[in-house]
C-alpha atoms as a PDB file:
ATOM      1  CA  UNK A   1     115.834  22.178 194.516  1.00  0.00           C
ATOM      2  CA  UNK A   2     117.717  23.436 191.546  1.00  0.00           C
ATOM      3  CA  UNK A   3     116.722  21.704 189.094  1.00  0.00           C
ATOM      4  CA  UNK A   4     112.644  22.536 190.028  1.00  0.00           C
ATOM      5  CA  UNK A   5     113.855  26.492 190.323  1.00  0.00           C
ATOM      6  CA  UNK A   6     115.647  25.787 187.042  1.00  0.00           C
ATOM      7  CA  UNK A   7     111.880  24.060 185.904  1.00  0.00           C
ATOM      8  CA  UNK A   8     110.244  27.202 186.863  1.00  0.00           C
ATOM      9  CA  UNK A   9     112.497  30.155 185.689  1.00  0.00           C
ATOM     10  CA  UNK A  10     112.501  27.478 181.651  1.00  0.00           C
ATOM     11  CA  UNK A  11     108.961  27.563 182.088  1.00  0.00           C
ATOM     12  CA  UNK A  12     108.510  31.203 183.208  1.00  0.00           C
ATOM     13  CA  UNK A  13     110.434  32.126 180.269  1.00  0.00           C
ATOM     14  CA  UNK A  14     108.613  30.011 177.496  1.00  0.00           C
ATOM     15  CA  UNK A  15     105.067  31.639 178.796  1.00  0.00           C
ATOM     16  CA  UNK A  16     106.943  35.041 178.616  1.00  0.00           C
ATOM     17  CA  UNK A  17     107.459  34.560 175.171  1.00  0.00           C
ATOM     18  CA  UNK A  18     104.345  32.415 174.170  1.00  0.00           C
ATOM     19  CA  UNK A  19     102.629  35.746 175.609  1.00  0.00           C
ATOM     20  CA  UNK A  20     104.896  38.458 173.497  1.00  0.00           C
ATOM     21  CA  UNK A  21     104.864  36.024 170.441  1.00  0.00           C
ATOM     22  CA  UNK A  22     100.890  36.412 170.737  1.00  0.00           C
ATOM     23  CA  UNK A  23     100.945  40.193 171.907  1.00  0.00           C
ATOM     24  CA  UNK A  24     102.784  41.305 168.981  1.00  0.00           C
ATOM     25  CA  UNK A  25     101.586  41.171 165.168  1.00  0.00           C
ATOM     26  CA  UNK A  26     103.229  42.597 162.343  1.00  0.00           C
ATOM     27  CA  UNK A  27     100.969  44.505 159.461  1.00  0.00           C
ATOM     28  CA  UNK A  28     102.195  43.733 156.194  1.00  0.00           C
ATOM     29  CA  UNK A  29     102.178  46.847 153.384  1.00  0.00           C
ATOM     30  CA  UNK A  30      99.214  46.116 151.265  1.00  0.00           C
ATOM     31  CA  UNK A  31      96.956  45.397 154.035  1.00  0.00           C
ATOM     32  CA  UNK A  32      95.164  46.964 157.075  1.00  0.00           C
ATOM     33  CA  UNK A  33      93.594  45.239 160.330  1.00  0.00           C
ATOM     34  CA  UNK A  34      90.841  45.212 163.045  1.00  0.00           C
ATOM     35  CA  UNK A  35      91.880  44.459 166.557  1.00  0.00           C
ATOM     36  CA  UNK A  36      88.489  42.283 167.901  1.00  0.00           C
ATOM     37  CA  UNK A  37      88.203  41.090 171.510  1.00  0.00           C
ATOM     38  CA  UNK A  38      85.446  38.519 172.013  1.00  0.00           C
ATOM     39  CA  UNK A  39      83.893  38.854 168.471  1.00  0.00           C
ATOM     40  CA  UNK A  40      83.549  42.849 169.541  1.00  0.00           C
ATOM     41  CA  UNK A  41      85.940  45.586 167.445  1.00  0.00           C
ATOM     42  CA  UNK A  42      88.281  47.532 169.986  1.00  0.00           C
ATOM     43  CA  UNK A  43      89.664  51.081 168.390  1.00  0.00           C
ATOM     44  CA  UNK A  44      90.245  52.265 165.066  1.00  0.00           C
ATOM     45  CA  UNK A  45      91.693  50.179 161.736  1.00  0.00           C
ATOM     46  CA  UNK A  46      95.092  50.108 161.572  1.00  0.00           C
ATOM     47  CA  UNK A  47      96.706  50.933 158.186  1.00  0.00           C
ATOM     48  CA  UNK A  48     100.075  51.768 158.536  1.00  0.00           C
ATOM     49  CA  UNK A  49     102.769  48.632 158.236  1.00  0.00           C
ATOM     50  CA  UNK A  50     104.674  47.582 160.662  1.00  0.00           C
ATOM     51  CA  UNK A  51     105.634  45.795 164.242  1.00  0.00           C
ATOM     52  CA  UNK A  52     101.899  46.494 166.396  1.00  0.00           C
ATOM     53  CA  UNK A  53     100.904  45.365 169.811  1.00  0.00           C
ATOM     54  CA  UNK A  54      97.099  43.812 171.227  1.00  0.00           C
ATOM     55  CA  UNK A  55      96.464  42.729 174.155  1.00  0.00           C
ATOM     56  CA  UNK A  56      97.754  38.628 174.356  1.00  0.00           C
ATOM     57  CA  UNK A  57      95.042  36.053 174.044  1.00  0.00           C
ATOM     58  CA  UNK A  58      92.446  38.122 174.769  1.00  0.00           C
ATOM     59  CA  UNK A  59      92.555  40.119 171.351  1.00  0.00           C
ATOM     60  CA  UNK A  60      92.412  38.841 167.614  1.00  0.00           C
ATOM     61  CA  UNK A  61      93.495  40.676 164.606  1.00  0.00           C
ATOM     62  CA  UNK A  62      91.449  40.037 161.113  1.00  0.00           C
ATOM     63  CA  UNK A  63      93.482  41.098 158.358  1.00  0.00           C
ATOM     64  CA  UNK A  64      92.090  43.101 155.116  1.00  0.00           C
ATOM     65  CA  UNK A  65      93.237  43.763 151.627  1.00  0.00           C
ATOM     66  CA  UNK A  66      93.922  47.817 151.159  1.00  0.00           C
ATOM     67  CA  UNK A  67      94.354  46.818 147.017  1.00  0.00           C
ATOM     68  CA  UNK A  68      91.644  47.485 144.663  1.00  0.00           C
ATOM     69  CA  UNK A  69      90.073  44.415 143.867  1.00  0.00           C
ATOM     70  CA  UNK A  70      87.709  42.977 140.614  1.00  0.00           C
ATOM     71  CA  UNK A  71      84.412  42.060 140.531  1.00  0.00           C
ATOM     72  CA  UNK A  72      83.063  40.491 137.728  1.00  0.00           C
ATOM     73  CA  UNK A  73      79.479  39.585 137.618  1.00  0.00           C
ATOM     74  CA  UNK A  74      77.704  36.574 135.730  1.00  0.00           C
ATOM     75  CA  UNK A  75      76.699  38.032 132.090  1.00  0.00           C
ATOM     76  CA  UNK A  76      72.867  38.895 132.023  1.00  0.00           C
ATOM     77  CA  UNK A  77      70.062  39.550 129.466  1.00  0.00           C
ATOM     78  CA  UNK A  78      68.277  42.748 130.027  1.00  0.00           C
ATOM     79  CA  UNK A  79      66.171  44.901 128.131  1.00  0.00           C
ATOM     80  CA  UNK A  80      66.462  47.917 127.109  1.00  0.00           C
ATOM     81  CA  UNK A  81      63.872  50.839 126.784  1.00  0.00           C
ATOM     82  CA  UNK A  82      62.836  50.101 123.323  1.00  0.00           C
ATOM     83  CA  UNK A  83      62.445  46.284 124.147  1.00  0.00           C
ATOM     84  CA  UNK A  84      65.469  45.041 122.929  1.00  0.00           C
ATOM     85  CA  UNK A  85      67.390  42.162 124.732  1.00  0.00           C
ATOM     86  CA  UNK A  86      71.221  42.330 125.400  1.00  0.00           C
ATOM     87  CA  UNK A  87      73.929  40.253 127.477  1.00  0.00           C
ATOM     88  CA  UNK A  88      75.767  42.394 129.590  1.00  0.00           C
ATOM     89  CA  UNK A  89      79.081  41.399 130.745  1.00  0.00           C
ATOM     90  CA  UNK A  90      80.337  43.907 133.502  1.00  0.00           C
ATOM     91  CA  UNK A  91      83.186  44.529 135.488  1.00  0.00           C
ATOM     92  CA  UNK A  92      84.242  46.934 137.982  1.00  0.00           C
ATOM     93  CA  UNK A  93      87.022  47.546 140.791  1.00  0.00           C
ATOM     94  CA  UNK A  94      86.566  48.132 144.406  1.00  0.00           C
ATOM     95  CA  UNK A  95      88.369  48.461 147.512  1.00  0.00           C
ATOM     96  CA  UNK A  96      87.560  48.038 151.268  1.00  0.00           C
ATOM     97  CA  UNK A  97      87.578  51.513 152.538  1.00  0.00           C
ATOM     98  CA  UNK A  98      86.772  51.065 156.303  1.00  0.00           C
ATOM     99  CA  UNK A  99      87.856  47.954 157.464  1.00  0.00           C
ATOM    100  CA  UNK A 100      85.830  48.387 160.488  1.00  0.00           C
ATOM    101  CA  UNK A 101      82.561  48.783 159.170  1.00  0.00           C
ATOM    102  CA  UNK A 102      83.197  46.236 156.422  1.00  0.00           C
ATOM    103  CA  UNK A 103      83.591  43.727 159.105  1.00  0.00           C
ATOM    104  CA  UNK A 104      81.222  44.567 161.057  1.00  0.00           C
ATOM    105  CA  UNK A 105      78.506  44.674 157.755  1.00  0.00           C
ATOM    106  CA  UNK A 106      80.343  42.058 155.614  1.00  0.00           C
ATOM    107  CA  UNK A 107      82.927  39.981 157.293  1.00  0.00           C
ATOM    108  CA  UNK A 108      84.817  38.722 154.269  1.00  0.00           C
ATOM    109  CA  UNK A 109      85.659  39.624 150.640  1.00  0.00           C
ATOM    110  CA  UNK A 110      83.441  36.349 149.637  1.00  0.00           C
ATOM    111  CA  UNK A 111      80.369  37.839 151.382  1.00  0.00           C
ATOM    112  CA  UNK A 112      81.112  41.391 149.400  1.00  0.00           C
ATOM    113  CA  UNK A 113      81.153  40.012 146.230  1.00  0.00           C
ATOM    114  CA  UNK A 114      77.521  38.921 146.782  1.00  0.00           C
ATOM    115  CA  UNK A 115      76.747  42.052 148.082  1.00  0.00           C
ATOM    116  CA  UNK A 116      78.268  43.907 144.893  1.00  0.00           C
ATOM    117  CA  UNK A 117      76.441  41.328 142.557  1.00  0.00           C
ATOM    118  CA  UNK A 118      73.380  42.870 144.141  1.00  0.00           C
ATOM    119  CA  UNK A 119      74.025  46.241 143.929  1.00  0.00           C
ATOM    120  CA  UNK A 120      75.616  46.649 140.290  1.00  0.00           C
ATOM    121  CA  UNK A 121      73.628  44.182 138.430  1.00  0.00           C
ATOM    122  CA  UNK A 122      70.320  45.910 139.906  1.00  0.00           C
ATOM    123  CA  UNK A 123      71.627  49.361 139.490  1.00  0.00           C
ATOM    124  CA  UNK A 124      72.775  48.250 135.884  1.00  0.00           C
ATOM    125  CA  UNK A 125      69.623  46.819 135.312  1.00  0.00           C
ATOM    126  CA  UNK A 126      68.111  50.173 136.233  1.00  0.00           C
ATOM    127  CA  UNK A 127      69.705  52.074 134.230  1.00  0.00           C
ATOM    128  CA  UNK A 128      69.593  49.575 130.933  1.00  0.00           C
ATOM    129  CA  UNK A 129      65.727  49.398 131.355  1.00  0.00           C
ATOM    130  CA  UNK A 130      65.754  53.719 131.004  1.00  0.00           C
ATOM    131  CA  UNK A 131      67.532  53.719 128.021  1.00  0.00           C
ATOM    132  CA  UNK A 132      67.538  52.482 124.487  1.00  0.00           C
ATOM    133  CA  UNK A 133      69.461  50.027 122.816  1.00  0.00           C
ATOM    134  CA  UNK A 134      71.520  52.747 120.694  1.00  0.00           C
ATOM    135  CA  UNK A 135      72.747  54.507 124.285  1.00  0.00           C
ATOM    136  CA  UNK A 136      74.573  51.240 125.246  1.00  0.00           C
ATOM    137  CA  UNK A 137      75.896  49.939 122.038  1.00  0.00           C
ATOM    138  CA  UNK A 138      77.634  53.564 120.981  1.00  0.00           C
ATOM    139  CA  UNK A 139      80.146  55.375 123.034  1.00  0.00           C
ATOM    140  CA  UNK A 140      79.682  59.068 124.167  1.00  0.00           C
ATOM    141  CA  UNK A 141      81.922  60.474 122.071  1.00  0.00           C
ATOM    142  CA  UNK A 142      80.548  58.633 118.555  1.00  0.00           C
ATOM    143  CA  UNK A 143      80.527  61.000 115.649  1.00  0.00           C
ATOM    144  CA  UNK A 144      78.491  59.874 112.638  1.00  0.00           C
ATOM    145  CA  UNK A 145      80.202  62.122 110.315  1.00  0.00           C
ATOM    146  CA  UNK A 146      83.628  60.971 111.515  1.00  0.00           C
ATOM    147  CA  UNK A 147      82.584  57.678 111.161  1.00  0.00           C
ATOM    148  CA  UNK A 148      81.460  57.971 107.097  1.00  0.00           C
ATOM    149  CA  UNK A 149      77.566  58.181 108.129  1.00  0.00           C
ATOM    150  CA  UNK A 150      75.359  60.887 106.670  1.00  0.00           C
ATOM    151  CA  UNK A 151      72.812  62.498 108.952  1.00  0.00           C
ATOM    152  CA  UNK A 152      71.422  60.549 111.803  1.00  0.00           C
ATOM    153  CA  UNK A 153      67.621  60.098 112.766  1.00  0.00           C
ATOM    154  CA  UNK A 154      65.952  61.216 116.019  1.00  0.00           C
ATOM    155  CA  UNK A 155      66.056  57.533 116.643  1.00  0.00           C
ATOM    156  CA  UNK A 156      69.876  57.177 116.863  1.00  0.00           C
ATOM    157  CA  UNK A 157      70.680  60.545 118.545  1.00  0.00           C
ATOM    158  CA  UNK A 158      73.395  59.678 121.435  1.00  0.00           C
ATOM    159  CA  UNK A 159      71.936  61.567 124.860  1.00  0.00           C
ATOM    160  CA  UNK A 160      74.823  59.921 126.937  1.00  0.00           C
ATOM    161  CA  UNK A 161      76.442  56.664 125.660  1.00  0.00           C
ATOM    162  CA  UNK A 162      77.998  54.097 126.923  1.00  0.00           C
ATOM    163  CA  UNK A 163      80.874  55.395 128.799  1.00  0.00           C
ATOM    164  CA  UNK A 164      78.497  57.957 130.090  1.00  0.00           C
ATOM    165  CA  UNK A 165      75.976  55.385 131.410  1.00  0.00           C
ATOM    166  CA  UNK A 166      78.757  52.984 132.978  1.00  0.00           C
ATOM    167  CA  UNK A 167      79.724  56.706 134.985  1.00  0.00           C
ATOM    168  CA  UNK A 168      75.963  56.650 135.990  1.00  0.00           C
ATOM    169  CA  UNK A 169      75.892  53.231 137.343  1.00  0.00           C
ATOM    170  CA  UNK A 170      79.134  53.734 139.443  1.00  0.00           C
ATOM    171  CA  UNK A 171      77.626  57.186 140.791  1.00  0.00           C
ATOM    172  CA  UNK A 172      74.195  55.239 141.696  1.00  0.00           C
ATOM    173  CA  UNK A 173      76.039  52.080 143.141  1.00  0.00           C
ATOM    174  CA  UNK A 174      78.534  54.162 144.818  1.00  0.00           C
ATOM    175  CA  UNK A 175      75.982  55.719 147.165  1.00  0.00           C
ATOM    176  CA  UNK A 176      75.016  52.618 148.441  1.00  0.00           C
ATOM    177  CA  UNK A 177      78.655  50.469 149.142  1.00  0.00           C
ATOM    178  CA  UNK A 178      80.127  53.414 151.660  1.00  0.00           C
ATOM    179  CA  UNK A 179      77.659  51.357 154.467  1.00  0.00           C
ATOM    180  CA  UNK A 180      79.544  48.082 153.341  1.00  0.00           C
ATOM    181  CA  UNK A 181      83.143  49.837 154.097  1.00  0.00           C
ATOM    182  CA  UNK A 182      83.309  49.655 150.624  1.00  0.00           C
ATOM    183  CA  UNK A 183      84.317  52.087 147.807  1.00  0.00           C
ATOM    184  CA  UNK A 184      83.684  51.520 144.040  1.00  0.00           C
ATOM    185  CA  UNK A 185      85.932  52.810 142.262  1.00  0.00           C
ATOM    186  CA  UNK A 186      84.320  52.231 138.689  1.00  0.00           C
ATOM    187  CA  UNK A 187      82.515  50.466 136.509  1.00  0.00           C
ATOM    188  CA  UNK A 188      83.152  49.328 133.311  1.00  0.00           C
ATOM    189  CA  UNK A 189      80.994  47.434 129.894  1.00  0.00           C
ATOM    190  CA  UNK A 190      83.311  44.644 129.348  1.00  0.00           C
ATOM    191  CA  UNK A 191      81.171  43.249 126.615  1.00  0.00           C
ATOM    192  CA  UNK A 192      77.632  43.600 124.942  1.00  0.00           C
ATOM    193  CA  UNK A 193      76.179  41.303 122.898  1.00  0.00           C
ATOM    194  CA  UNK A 194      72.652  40.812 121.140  1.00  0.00           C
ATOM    195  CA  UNK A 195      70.641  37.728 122.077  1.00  0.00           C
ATOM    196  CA  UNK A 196      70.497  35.367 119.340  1.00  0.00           C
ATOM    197  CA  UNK A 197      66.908  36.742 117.916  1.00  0.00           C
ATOM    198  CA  UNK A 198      68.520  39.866 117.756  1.00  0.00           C
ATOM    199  CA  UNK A 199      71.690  39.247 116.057  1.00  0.00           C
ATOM    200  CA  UNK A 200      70.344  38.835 112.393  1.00  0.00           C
ATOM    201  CA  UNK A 201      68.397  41.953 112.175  1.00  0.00           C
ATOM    202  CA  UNK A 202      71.316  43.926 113.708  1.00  0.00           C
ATOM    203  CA  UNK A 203      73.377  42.468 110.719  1.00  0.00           C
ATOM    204  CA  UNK A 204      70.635  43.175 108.128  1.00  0.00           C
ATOM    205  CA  UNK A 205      70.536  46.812 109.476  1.00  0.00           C
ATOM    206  CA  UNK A 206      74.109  47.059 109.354  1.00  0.00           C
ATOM    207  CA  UNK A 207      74.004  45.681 105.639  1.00  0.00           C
ATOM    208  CA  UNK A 208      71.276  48.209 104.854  1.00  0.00           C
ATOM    209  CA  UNK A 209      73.157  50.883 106.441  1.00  0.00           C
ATOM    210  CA  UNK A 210      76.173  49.677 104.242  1.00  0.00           C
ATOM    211  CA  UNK A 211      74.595  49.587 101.220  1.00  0.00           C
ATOM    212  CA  UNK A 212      72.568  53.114 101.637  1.00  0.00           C
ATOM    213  CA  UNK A 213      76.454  54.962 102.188  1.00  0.00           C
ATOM    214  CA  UNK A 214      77.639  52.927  99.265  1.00  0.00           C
ATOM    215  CA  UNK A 215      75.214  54.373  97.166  1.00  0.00           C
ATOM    216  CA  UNK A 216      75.508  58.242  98.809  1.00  0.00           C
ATOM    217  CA  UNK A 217      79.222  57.382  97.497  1.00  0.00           C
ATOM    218  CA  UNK A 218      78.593  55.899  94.050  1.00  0.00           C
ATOM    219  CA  UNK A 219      76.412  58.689  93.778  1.00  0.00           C
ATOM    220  CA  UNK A 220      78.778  61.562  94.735  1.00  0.00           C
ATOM    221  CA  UNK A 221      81.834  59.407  92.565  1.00  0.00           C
ATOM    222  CA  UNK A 222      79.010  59.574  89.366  1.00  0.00           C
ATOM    223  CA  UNK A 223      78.095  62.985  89.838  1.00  0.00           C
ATOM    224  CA  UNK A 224      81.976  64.106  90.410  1.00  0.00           C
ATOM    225  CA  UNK A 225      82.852  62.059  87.084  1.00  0.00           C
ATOM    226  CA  UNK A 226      79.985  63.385  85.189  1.00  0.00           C
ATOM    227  CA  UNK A 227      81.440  67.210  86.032  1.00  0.00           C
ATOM    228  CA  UNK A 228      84.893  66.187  85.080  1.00  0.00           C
ATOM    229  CA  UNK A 229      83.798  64.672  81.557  1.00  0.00           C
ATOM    230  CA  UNK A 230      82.154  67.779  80.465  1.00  0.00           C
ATOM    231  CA  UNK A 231      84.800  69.832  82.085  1.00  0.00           C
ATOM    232  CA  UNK A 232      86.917  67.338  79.539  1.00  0.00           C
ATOM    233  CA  UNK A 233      84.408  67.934  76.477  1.00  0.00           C
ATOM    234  CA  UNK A 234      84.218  71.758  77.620  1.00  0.00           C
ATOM    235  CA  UNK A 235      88.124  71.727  77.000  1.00  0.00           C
ATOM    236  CA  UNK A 236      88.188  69.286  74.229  1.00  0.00           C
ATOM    237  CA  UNK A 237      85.522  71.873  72.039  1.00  0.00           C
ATOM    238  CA  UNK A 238      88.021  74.553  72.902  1.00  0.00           C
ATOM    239  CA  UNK A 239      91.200  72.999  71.603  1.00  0.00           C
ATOM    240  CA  UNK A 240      89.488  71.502  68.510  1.00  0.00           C
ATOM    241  CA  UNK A 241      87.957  74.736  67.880  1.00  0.00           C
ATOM    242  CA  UNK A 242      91.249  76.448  68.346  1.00  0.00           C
ATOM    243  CA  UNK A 243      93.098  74.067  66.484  1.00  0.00           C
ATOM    244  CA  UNK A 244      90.495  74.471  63.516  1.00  0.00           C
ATOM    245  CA  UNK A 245      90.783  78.139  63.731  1.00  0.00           C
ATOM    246  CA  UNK A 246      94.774  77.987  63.323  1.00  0.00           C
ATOM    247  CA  UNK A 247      94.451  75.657  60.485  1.00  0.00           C
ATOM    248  CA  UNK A 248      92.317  77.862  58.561  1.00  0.00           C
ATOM    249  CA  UNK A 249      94.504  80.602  59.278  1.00  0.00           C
ATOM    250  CA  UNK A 250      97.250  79.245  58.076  1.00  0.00           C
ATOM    251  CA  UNK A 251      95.950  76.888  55.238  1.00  0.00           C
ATOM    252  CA  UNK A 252      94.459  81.413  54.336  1.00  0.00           C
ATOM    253  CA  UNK A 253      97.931  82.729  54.713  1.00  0.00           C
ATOM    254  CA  UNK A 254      99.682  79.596  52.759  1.00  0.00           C
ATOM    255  CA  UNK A 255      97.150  80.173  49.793  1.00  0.00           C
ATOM    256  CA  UNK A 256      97.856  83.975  49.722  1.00  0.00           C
ATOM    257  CA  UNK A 257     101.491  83.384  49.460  1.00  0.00           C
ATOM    258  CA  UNK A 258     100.762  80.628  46.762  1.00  0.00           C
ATOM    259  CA  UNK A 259      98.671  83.086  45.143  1.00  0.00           C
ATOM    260  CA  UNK A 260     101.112  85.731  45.374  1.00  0.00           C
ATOM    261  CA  UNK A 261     104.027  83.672  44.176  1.00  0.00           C
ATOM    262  CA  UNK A 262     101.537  82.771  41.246  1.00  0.00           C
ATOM    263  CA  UNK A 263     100.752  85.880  40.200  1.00  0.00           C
ATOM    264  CA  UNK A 264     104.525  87.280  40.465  1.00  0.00           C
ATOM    265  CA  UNK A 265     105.523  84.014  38.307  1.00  0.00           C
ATOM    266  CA  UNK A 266     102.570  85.101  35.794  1.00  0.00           C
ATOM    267  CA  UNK A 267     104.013  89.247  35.658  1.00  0.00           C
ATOM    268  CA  UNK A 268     107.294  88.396  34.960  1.00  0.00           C
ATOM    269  CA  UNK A 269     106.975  85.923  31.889  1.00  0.00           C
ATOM    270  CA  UNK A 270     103.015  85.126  31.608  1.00  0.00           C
ATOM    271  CA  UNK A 271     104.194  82.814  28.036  1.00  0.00           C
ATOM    272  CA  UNK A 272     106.199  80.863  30.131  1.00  0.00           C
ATOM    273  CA  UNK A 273     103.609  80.545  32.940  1.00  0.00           C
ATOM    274  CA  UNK A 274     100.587  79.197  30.349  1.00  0.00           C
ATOM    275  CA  UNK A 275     103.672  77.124  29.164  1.00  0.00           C
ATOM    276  CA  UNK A 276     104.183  75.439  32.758  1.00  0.00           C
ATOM    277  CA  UNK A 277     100.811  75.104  33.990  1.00  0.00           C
ATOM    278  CA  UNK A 278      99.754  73.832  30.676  1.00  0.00           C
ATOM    279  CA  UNK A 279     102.719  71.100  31.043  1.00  0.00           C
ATOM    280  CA  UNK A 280     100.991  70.271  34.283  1.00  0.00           C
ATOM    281  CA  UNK A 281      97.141  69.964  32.938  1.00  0.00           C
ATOM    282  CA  UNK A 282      98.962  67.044  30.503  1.00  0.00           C
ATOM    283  CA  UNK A 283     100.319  65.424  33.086  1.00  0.00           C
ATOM    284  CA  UNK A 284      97.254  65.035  35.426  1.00  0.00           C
ATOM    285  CA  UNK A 285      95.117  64.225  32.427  1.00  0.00           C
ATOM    286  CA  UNK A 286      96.856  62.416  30.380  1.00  0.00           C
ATOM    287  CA  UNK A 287      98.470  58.576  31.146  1.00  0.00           C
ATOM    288  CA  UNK A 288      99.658  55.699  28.897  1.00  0.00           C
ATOM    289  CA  UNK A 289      96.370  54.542  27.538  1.00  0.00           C
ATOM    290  CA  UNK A 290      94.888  58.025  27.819  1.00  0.00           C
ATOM    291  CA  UNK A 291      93.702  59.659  24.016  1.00  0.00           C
ATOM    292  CA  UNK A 292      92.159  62.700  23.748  1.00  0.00           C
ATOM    293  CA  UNK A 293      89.546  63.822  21.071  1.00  0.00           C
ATOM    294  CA  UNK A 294      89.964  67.784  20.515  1.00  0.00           C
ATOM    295  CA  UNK A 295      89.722  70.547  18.113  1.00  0.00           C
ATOM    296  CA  UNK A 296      93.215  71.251  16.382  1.00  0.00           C
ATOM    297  CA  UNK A 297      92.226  75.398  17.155  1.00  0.00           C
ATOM    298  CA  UNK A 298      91.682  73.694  21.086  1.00  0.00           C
ATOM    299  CA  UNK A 299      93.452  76.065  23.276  1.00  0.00           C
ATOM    300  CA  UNK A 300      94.477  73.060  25.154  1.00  0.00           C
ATOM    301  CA  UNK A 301      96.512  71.987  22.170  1.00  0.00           C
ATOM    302  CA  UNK A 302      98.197  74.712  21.072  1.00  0.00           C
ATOM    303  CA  UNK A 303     101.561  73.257  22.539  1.00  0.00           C
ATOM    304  CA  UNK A 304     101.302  69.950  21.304  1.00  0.00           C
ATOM    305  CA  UNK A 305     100.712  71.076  17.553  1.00  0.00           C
ATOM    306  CA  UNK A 306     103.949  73.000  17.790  1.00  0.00           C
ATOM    307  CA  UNK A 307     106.147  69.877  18.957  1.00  0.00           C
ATOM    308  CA  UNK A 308     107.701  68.908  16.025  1.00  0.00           C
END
């Protein structure tokens, strides 16, 4: 008798605790829950961690991320508004903001991804198709003159740009996920590309576009060094003219004084003078095989003939 009450109280105990082990869960941080009982949600989701109770084998709990997640769609080829093609690789994060509607409307984080492919890559498709090629290529805050361009055409004017436009797709797509349980929390351009028929015009523009600054530059740098060389021929004129000026100046002054010395030499013994400058007239005119044919009454030898 014992041993069968002994049986009973063992066996009591174990379904005592099979039943708390089942009617107790515990609700790690990072995550939040939905209490279900027969497939049907009972109460609120629960979203602060910790020790929680449900009803034993009667209830279930379905556990849910509370992180922000990624989505990444599949890379697509869409034109734009001017009929150009481009592969669009986007991105964006998300988290599940009502676990009990996203349940109830999704189920699982699988299912939502296939709902968010739907949603972004049609809203981005949307969006792409109103806008031209130059909107999604250039970021909102591109400025041609900071970037070494000259003057843009009406053609390449930036209305919002590309950081602009990914704001506009989350906005539009955000409307839509709050039924889901879900909120986006943005959406990003994590690469654009030009389809291959694209590409080599896009290069040959870019060359052109090269080319036309390089010239806007080689002409500024040919007009800058014309200035400066006649600034340099301006100056040049001006020293050389001074310089000329001086040297006539003084070559004026030296002769005076030459002049002046001359004539004092001249006053104070003028036999002497004719003497000296005579001397000099011989020796510039006459050399080793020099002979001169004169008169003997030649001034010019009227100190020779006295020699003797």
């Amino acid at each position: 008798m014992n041993t069968i009450l002994r049986g009973v109280v063992i066996a009591a105990v174990v379904a005592a605790g099979v039943v708390l082990a089942n009617a107790f869960f515990v609700l790690p941080e990072g995550k939040q829950a939905v209490i279900t009982q027969f497939g049907r949600p009972v109460g609120k989701p629960i979203t602060q961690a910790g020790l929680k109770f449900k009803t034993p084998f009667i209830q279930e709990v379905t556990f849910f991320d509370k992180m922000i997640l990624t989505w990444d769609g599949d890379p697509n080829q869409i034109p734009t508004n001017d009929k150009t093609f481009v592969y669009l690789d986007i991105t964006a994060r998300w988290r599940i903001s009502n676990a009990l509607v996203f349940l109830q409307a999704v189920n699982n984080e699988n299912r939502a991804m296939t709902i968010l492919d739907d949603i972004i890559d049609g809203t981005v498709r949307d969006l792409v198709n109103k806008n031209d090629l130059v909107e999604i290529i250039r970021s909102s805050d591109w400025k041609p003159e900071e970037m070494g361009f000259g003057p843009v055409g009406p053609d390449e004017q930036i209305r919002y740009g590309r950081d602009k436009i990914s704001a506009l797709i989350h906005a539009a797509a955000s409307k839509v996920t709050p039924q889901y349980g879900i909120e986006l929390v943005d959406v990003m351009f994590k690469r654009v590309n030009y389809i291959d028929t694209v590409q080599q015009r896009v290069y040959e523009r870019m060359i052109s576009e090269r080319k036309r600054i390089a010239a806007e530059k080689r002409s500024t740098g040919e007009g800058q060094k014309s200035e400066i060389l006649g600034k340099l021929e301006r100056e040049l004129r001006e020293v050389s003219s001074r310089a000329v000026r001086e040297t006539q100046e003084i070559k004026g002054k030296a002769d005076g004084e030459a002049a002046r010395i001359y004539a004092n030499a001249y006053n104070q013994d003028p036999e002497f003078y004719a003497f000296s400058k005579t001397l000099d007239a011989y020796r510039h005119t006459m050399g080793e095989n020099t002979r001169l044919v004169i008169s003997p009454d030649s001034p010019f030898y009227r100190y020779l003939k006295t020699v003797k």
